[in-house]
PDB file of N, CA and C in Angstrom:
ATOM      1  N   UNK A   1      10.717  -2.142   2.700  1.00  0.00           N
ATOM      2  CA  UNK A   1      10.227  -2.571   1.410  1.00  0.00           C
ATOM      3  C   UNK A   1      10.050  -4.085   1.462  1.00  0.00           C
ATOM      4  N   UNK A   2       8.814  -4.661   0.957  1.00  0.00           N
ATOM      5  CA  UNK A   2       8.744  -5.979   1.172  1.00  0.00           C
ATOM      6  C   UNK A   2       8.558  -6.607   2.324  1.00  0.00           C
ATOM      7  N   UNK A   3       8.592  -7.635   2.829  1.00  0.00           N
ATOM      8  CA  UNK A   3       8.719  -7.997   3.913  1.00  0.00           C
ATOM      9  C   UNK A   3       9.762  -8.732   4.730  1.00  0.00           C
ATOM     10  N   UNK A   4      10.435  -8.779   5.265  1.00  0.00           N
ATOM     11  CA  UNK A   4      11.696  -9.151   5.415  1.00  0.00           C
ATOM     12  C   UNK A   4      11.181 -10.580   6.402  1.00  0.00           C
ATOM     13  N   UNK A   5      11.969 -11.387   5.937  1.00  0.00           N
ATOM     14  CA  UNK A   5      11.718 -12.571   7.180  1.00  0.00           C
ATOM     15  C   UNK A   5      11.758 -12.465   8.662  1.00  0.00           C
ATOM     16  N   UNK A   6      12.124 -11.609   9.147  1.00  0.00           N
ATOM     17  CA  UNK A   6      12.370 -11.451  10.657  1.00  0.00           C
ATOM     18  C   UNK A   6      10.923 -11.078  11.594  1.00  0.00           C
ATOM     19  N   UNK A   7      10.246 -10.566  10.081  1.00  0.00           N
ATOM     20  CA  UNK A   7       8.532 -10.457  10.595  1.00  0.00           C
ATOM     21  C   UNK A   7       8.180 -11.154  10.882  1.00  0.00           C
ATOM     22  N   UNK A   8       8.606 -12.631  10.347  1.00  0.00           N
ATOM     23  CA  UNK A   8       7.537 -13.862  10.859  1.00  0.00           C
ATOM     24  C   UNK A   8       8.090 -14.208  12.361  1.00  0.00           C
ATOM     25  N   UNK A   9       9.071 -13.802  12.749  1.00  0.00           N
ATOM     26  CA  UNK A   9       9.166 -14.546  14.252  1.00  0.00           C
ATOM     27  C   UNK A   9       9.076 -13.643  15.248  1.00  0.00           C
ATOM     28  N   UNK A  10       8.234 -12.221  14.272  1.00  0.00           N
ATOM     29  CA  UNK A  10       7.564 -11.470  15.239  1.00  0.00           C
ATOM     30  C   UNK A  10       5.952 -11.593  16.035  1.00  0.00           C
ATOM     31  N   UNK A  11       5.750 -12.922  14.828  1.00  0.00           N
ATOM     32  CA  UNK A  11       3.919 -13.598  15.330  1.00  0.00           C
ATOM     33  C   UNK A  11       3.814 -13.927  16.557  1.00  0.00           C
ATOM     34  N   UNK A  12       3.170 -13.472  17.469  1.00  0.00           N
ATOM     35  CA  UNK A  12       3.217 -14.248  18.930  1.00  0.00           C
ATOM     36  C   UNK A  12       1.146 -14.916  18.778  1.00  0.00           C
ATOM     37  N   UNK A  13       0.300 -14.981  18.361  1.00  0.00           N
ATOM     38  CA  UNK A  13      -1.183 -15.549  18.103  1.00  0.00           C
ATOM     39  C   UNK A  13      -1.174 -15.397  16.360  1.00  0.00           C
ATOM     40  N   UNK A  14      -2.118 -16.247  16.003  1.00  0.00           N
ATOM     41  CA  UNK A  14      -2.875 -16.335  15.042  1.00  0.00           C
ATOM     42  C   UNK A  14      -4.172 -16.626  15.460  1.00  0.00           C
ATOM     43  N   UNK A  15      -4.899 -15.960  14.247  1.00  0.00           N
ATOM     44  CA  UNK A  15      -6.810 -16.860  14.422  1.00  0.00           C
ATOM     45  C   UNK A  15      -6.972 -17.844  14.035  1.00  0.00           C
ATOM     46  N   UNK A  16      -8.297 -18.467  13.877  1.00  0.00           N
ATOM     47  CA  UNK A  16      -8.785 -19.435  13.112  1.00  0.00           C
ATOM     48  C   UNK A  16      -9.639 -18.829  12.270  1.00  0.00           C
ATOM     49  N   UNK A  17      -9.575 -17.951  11.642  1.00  0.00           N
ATOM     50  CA  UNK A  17     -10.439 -16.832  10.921  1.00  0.00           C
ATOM     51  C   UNK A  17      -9.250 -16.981   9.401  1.00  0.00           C
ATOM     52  N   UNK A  18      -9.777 -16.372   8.004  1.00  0.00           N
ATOM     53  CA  UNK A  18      -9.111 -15.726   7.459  1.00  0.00           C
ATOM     54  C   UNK A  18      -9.740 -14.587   6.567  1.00  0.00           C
ATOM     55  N   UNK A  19      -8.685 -13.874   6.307  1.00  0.00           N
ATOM     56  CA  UNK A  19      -9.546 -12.722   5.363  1.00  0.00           C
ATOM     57  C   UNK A  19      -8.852 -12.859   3.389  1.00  0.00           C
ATOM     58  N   UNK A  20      -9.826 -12.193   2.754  1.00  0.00           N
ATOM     59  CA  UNK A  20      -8.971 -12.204   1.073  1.00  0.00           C
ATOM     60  C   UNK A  20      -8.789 -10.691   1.063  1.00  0.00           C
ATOM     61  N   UNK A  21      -7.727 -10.614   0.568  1.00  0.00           N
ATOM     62  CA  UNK A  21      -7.360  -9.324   0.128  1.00  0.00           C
ATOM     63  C   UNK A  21      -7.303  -9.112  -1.494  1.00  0.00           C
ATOM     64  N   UNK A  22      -8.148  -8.465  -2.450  1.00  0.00           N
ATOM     65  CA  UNK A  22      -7.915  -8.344  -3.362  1.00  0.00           C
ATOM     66  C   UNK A  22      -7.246  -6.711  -3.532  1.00  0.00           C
ATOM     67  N   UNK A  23      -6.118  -6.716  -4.534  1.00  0.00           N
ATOM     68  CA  UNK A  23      -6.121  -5.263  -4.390  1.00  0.00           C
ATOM     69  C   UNK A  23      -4.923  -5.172  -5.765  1.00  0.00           C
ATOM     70  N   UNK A  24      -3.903  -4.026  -5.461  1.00  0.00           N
ATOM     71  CA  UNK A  24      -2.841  -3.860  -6.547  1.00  0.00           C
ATOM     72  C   UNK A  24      -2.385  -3.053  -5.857  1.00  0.00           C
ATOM     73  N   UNK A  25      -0.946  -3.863  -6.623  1.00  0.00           N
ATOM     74  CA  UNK A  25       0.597  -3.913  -5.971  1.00  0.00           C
ATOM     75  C   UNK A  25       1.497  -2.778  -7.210  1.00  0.00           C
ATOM     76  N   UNK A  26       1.780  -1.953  -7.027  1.00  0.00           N
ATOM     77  CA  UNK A  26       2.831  -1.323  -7.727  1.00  0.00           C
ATOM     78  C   UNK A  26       4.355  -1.899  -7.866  1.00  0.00           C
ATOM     79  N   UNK A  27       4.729  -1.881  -9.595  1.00  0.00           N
ATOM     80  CA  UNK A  27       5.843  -2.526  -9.691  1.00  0.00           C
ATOM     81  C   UNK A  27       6.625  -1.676 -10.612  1.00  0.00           C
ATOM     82  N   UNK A  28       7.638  -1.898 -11.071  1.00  0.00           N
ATOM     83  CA  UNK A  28       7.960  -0.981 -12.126  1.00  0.00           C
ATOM     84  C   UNK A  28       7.884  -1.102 -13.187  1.00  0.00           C
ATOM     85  N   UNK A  29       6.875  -2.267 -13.818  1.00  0.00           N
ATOM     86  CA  UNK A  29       5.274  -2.674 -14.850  1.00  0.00           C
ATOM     87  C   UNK A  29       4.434  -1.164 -14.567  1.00  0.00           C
ATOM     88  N   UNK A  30       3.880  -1.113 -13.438  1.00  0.00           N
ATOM     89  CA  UNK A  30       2.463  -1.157 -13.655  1.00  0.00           C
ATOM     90  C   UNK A  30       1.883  -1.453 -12.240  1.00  0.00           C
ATOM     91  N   UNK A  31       0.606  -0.621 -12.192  1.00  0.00           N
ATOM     92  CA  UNK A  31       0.023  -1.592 -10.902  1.00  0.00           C
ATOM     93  C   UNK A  31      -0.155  -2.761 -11.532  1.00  0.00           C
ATOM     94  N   UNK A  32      -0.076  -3.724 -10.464  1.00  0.00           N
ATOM     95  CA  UNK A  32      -0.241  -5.179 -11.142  1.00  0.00           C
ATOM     96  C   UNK A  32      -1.148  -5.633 -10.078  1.00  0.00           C
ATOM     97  N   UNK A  33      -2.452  -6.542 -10.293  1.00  0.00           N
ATOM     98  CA  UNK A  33      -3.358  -7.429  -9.335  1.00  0.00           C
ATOM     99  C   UNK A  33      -2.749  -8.341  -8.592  1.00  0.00           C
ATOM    100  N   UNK A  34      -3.359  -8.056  -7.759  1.00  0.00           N
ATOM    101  CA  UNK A  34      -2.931  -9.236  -6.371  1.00  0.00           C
ATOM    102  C   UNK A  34      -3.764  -9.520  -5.641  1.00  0.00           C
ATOM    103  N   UNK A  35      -3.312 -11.067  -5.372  1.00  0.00           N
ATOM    104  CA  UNK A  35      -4.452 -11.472  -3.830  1.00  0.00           C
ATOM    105  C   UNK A  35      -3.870 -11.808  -3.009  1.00  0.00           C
ATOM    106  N   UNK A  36      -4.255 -12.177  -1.553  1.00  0.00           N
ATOM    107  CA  UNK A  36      -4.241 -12.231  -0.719  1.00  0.00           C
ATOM    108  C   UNK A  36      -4.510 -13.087   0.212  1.00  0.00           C
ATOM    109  N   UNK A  37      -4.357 -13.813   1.085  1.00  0.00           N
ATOM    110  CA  UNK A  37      -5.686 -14.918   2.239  1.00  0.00           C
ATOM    111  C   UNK A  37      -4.783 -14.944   3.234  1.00  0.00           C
ATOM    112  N   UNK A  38      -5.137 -14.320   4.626  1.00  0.00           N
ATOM    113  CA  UNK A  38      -4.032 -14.265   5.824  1.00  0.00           C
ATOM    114  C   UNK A  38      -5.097 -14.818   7.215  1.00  0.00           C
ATOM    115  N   UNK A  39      -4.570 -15.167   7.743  1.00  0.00           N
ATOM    116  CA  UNK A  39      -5.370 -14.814   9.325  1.00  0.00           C
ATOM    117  C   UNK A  39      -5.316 -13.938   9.973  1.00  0.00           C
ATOM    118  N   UNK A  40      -6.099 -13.693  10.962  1.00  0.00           N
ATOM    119  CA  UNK A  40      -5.681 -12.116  11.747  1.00  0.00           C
ATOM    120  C   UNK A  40      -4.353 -12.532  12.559  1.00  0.00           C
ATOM    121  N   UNK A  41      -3.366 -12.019  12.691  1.00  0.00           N
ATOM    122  CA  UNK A  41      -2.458 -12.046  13.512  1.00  0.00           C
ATOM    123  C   UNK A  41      -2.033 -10.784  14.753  1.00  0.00           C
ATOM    124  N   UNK A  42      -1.275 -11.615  15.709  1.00  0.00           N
ATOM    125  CA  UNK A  42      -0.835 -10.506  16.709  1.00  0.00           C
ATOM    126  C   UNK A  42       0.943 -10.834  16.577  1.00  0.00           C
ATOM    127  N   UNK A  43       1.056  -9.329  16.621  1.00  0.00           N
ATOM    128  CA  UNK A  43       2.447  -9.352  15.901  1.00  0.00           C
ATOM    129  C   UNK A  43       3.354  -8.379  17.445  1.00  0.00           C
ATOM    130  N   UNK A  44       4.484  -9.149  17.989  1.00  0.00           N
ATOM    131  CA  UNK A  44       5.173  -8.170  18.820  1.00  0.00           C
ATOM    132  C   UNK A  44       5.790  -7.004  18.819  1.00  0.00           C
ATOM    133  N   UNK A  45       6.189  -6.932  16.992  1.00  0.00           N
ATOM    134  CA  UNK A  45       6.884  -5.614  16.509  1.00  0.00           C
ATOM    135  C   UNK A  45       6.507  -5.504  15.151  1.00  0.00           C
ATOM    136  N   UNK A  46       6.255  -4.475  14.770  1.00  0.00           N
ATOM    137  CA  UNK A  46       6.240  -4.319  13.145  1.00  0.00           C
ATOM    138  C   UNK A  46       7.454  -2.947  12.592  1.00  0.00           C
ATOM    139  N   UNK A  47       7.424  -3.229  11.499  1.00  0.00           N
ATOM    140  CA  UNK A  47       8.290  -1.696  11.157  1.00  0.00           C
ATOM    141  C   UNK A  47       7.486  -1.530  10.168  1.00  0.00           C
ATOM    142  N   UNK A  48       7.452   0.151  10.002  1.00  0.00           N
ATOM    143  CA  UNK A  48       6.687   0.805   8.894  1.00  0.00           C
ATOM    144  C   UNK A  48       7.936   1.404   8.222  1.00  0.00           C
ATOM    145  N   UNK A  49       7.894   2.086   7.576  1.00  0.00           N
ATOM    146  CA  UNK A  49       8.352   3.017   6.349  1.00  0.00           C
ATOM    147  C   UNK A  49       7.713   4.052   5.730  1.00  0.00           C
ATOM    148  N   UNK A  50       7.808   5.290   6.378  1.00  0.00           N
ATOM    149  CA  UNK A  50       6.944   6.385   5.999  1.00  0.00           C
ATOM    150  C   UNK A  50       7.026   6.758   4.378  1.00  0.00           C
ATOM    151  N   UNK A  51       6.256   7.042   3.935  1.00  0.00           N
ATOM    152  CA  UNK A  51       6.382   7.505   2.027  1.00  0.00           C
ATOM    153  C   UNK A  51       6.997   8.882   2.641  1.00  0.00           C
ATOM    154  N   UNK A  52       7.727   8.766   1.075  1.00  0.00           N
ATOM    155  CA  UNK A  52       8.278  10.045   0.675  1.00  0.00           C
ATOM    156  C   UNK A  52       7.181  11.127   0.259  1.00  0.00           C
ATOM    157  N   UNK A  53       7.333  12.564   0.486  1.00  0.00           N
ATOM    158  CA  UNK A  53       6.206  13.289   0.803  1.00  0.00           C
ATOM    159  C   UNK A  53       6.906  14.064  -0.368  1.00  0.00           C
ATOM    160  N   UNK A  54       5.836  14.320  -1.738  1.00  0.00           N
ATOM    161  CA  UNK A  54       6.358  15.077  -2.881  1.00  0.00           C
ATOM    162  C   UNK A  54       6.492  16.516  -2.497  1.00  0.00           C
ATOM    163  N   UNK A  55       6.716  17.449  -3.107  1.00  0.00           N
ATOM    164  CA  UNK A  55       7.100  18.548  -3.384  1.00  0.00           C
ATOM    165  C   UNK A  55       6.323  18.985  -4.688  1.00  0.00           C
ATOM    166  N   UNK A  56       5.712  18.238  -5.446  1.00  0.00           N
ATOM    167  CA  UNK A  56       5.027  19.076  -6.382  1.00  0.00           C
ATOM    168  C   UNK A  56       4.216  19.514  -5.854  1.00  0.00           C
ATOM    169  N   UNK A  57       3.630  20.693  -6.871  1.00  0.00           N
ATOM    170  CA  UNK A  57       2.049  21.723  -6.568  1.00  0.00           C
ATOM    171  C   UNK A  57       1.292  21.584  -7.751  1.00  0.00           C
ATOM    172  N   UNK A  58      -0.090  21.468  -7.150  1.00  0.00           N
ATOM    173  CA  UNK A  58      -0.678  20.984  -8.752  1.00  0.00           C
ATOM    174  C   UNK A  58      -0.728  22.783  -9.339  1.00  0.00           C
ATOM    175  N   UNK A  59      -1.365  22.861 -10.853  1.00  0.00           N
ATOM    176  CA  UNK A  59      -1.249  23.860 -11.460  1.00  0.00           C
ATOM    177  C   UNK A  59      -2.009  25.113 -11.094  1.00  0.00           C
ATOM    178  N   UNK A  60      -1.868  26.440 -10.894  1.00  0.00           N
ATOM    179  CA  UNK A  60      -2.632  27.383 -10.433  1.00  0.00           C
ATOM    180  C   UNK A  60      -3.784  27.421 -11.787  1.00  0.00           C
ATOM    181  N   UNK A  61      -3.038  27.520 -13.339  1.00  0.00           N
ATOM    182  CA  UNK A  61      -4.744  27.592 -13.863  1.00  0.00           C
ATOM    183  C   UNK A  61      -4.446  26.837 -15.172  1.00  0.00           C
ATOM    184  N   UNK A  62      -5.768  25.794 -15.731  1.00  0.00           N
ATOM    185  CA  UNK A  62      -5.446  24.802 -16.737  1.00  0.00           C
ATOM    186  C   UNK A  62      -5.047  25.023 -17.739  1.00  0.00           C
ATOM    187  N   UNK A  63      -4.151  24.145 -18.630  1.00  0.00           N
ATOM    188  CA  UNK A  63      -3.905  24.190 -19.897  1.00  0.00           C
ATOM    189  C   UNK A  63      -4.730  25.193 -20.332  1.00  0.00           C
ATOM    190  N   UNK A  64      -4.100  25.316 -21.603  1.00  0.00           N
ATOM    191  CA  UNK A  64      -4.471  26.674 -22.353  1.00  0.00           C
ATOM    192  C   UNK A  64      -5.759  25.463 -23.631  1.00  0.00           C
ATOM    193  N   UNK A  65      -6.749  26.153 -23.955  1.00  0.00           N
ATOM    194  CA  UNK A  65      -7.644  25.390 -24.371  1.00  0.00           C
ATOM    195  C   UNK A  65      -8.490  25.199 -23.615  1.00  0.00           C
ATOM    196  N   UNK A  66      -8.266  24.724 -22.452  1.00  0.00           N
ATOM    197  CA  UNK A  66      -9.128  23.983 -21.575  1.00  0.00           C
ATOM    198  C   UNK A  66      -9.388  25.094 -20.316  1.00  0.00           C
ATOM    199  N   UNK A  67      -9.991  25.605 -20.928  1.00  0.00           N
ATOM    200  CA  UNK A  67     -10.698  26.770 -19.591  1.00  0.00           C
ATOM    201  C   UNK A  67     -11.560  26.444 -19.317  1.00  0.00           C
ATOM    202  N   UNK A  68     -11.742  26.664 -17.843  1.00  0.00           N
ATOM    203  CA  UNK A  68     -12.742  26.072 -17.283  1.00  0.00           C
ATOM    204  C   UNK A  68     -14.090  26.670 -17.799  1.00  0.00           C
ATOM    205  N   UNK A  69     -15.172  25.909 -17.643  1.00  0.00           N
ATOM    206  CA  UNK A  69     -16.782  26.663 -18.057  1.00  0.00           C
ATOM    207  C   UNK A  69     -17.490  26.532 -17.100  1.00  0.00           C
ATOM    208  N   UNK A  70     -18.133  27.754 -16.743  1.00  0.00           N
ATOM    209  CA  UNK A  70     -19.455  28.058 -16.008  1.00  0.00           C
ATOM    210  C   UNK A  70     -19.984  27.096 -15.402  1.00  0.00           C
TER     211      UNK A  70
END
């Protein structure tokens, strides 16, 4: 979660390039907007964090009212 400092002294290159990232960040608000401006980097190690994989099922047939039409 986040990025932990130990990432940065995983940088072994940077570019002279950069990119913007516009996008949204989930918080416990709200997605909330965010930007971005990085260089490309080469990194010796990264760690991921796989998502949690739900267990719901969406519904076999819709609300009552809302039947589907032709």
């Amino acid at each position: 979660m986040g990025t932990p400092l130990t990432s940065f002294s995983k940088i072994i290159l940077t570019a002279d390039d950069d990119a913007v990232f516009n996008g949204t960040c989930g918080a416990e608000s709200g997605m909330v907007p965010v930007s971005a401006v990085s260089p490309s980097i080469l990194v010796s190690e990264i760690e991921v964090e796989k998502r949690p994989k739900g267990q719901d099922k969406p519904p076999i047939l819709p609300p009552p009212g809302q039947e589907e039409r032709p």
